[in-house]
Protein backbone atom coordinates (compact mmCIF):
# COMPACT_ATOMS: atom_id res chain seq x y z
CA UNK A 1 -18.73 23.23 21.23
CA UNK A 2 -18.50 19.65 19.89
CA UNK A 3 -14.73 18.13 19.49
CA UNK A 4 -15.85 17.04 16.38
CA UNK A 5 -17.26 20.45 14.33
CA UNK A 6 -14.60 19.94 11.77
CA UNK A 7 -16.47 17.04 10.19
CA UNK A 8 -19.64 17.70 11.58
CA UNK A 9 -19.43 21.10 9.12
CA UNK A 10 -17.46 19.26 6.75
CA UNK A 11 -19.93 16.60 6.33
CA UNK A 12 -23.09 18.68 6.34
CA UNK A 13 -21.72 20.86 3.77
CA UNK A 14 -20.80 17.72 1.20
CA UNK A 15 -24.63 16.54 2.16
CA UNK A 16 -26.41 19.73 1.45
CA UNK A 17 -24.39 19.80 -2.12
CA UNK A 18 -25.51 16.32 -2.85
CA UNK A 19 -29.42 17.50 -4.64
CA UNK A 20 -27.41 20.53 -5.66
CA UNK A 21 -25.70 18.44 -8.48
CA UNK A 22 -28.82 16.14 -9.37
CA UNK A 23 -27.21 12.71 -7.45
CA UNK A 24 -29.84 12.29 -4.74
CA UNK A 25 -33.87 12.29 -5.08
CA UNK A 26 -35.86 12.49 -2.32
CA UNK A 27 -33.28 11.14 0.62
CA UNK A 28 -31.70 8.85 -1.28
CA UNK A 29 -28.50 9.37 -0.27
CA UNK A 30 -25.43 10.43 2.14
CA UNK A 31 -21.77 11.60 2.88
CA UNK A 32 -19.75 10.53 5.79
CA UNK A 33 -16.65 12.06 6.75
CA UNK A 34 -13.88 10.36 8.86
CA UNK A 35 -11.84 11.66 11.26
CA UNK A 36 -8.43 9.56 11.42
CA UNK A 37 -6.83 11.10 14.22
CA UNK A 38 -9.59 10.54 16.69
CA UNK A 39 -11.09 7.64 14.79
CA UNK A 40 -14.57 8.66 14.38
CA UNK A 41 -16.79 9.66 11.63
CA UNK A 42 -19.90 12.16 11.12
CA UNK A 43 -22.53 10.90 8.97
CA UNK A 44 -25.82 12.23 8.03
CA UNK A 45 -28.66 11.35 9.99
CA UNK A 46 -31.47 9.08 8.12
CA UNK A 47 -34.38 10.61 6.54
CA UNK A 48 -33.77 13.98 7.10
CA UNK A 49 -34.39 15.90 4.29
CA UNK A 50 -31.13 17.99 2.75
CA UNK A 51 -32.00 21.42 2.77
CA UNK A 52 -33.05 21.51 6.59
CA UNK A 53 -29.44 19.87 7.78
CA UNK A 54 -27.39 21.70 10.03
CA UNK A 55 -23.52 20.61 11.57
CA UNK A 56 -25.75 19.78 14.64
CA UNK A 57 -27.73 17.46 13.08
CA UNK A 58 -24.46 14.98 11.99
CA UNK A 59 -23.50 11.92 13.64
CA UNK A 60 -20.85 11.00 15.53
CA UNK A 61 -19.80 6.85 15.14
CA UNK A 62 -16.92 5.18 15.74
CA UNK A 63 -15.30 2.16 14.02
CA UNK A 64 -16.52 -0.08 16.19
CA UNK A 65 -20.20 1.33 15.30
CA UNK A 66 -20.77 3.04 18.79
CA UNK A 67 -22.79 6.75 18.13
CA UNK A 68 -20.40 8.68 19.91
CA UNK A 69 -22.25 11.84 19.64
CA UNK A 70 -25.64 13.41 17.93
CA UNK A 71 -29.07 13.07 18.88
CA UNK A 72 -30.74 11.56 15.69
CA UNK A 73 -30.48 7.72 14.55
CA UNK A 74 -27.19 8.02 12.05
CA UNK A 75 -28.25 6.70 8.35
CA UNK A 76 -29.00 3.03 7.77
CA UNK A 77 -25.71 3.12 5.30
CA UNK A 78 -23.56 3.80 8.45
CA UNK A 79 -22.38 -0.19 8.59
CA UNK A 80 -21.18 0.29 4.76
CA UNK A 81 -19.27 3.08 5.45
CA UNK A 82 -17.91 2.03 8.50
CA UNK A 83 -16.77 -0.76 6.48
CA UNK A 84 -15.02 0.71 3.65
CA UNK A 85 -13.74 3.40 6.20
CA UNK A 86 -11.99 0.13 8.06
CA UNK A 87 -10.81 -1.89 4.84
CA UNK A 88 -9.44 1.59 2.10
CA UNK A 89 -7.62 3.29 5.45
CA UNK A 90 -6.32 6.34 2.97
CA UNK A 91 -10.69 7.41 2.10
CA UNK A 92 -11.62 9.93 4.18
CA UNK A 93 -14.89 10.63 2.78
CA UNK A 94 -17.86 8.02 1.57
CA UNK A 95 -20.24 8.98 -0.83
CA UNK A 96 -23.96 6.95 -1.69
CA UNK A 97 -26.55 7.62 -3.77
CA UNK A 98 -28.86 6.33 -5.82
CA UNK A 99 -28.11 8.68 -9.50
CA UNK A 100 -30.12 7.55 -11.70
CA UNK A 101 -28.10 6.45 -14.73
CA UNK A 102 -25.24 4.54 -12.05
CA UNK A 103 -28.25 3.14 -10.83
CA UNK A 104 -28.71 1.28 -13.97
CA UNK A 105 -25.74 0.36 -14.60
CA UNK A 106 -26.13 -1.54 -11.31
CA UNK A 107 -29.65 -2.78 -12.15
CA UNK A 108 -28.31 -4.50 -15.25
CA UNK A 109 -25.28 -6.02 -13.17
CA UNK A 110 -22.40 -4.01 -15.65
CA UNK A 111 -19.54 -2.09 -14.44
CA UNK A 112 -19.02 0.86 -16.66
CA UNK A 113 -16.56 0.91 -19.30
CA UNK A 114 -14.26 3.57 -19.32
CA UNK A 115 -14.67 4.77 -23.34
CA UNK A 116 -13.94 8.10 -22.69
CA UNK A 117 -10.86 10.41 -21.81
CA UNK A 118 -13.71 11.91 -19.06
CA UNK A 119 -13.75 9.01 -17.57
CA UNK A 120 -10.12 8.19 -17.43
CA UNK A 121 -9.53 11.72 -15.48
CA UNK A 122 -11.43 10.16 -12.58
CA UNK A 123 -11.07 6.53 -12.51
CA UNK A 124 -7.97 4.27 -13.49
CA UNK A 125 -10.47 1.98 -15.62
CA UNK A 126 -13.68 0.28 -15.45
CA UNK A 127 -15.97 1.21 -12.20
CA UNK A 128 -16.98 -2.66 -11.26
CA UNK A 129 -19.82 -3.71 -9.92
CA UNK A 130 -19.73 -6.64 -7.15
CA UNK A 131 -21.39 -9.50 -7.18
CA UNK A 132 -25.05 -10.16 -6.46
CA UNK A 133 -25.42 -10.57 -2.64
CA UNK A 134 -27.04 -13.57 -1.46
CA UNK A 135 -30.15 -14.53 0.87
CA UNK A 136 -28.15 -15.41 4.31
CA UNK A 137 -26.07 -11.97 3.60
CA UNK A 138 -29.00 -9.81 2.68
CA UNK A 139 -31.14 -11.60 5.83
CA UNK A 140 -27.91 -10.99 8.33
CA UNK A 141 -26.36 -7.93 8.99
CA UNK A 142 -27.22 -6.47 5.51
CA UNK A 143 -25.51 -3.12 5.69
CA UNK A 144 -22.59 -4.69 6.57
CA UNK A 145 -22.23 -7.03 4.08
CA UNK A 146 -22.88 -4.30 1.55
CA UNK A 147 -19.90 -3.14 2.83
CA UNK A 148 -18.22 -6.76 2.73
CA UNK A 149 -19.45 -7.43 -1.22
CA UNK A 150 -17.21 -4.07 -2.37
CA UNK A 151 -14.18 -4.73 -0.33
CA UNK A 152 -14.59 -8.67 -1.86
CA UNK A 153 -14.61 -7.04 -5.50
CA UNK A 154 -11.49 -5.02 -4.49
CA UNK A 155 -9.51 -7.85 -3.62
CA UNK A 156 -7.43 -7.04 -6.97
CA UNK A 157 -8.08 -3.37 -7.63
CA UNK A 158 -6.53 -0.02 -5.58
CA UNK A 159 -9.07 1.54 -4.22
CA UNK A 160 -6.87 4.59 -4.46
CA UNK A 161 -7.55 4.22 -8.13
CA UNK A 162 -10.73 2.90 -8.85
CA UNK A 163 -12.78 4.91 -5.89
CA UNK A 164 -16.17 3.94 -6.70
CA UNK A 165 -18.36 0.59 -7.24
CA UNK A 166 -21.53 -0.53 -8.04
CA UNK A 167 -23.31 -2.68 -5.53
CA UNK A 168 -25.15 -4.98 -7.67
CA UNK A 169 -29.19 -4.38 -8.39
CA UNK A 170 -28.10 -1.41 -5.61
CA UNK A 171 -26.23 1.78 -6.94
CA UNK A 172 -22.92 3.61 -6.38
CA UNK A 173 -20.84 4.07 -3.43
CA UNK A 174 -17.91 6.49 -3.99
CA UNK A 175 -15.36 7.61 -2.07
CA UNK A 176 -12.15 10.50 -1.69
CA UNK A 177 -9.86 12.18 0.32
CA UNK A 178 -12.27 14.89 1.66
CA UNK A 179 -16.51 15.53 1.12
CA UNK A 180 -16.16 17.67 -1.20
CA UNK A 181 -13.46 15.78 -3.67
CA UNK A 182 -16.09 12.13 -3.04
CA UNK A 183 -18.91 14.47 -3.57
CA UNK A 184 -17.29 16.00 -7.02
CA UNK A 185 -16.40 12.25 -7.62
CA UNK A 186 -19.92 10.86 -7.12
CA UNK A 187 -20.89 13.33 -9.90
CA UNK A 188 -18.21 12.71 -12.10
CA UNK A 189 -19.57 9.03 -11.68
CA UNK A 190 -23.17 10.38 -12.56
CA UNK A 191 -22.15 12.30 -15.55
CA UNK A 192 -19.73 9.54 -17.08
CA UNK A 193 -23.00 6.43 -16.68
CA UNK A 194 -24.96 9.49 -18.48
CA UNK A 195 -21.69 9.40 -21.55
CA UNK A 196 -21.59 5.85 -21.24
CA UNK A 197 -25.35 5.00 -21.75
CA UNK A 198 -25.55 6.40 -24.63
CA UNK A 199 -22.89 5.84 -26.49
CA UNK A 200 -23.67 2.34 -26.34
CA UNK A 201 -27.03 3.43 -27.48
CA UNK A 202 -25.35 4.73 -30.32
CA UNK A 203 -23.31 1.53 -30.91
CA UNK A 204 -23.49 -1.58 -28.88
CA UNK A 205 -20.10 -2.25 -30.15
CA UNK A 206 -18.85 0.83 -29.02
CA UNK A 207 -14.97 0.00 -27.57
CA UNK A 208 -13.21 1.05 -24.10
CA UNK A 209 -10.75 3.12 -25.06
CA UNK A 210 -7.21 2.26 -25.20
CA UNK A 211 -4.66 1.39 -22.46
CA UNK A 212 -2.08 4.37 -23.57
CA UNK A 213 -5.36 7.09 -23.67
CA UNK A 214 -6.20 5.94 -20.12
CA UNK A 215 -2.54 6.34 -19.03
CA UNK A 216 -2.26 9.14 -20.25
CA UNK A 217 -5.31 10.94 -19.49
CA UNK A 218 -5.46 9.31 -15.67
CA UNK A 219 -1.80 9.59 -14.68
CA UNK A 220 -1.32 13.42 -16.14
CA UNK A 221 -4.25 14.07 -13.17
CA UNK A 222 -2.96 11.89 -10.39
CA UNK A 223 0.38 10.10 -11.25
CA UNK A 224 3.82 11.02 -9.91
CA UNK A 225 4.60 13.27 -12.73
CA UNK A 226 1.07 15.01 -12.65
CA UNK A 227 0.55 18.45 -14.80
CA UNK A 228 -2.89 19.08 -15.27
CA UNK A 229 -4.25 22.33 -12.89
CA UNK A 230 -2.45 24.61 -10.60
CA UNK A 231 0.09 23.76 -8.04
């Protein structure tokens, strides 16, 4: 049996949820889960479509991008989250996909407000978007770079806070402390660019809502002196 079932189940089961929720079409999209302690990560193998993965079928990288273990070529994301797994070293867990209304917020090169309480019980404000990438980054290593663009646009945000961007004209990377918390986060993402969208349908000068709501709503969910759910 592989050293590494723990992920290798962990991260097939966080894939094989991903169409469950309506975040992925087609293939559009993958989990990777990291294990610390050995330094490795299982990642879903490109292509392969989501209802015909298996623990087998993960892949085994490590941060250095060697495939450590699996017989199938690992996603073309892997660089990405190899990246984010070596700059935000509390995620254990990447999420990508291509939903369709985060996608648009990317397309039109806007971070998503955060208007609504539902928003502030996931993310500690806005979800950014980075910058457009340019020519020599998207002609080099352009996985990588992906990966280079988000940790740029962190340079003044906690990823512990804010975990999830936009990669710009791309869509949504998101990530957690297990596959199944970035997964529920990836569709929290998903349902809060659904909220967001139209509201500002409704009224284009529709406001973020205020600094003491966020507080409140994030910190009662995450801070020090959290309340909300069981213990």
């Amino acid at each position: 049996m592989s050293k590494y079932r723990d992920i290798k189940e962990e991260c097939c089961e966080a894939n094989r949820k991903l169409p469950t929720l309506g975040v992925v079409d087609l293939t559009f999209g993958n989990v990777s889960v990291m294990d610390r302690d050995k330094g490795v990560f299982a990642i879903k193998p490109s292509g392969v479509d989501y209802d015909k993965l298996t623990p087998d079928d993960m892949v085994i990288v490590d941060l250095d991008g060697k495939q450590v273990e699996g017989k199938m070529r690992y996603s073309s994301d892997t660089p990405t989250h190899r990246r984010l797994f070596k700059a935000f070293t509390e995620i254990r867990a990447v999420v990508h996909t291509h939903s369709r209304n985060a996608v648009a917020f990317a397309t039109a090169g806007r971070g998503i407000p955060c208007m609504n309480t539902t928003h502030a019980d996931y993310f500690y404000g806005e979800v950014p978007v980075t910058r457009p990438m340019t020519p020599e980054e998207i002609g080099s290593a352009y996985e990588w770079e992906t990966g280079n663009v988000i940790v740029e646009r962190f340079a003044s945000l906690n990823p512990n806070e804010v975990s999830a961007v936009l990669v710009h004209g791309h869509g949504p990377f998101v990530w957690g402390p297990s596959g199944a918390k970035a997964v529920e986060y990836a569709f929290a993402l998903e349902i809060i660019a659904e909220m967001t969208m139209k509201a500002l349908q409704l009224n284009a000068n529709a406001q973020p809502i205020s600094q003491a709501l966020l507080d409140k709503h994030y910190l009662r969910k995450h801070g020090a002196g959290a309340y909300y759910g069981q213990k």
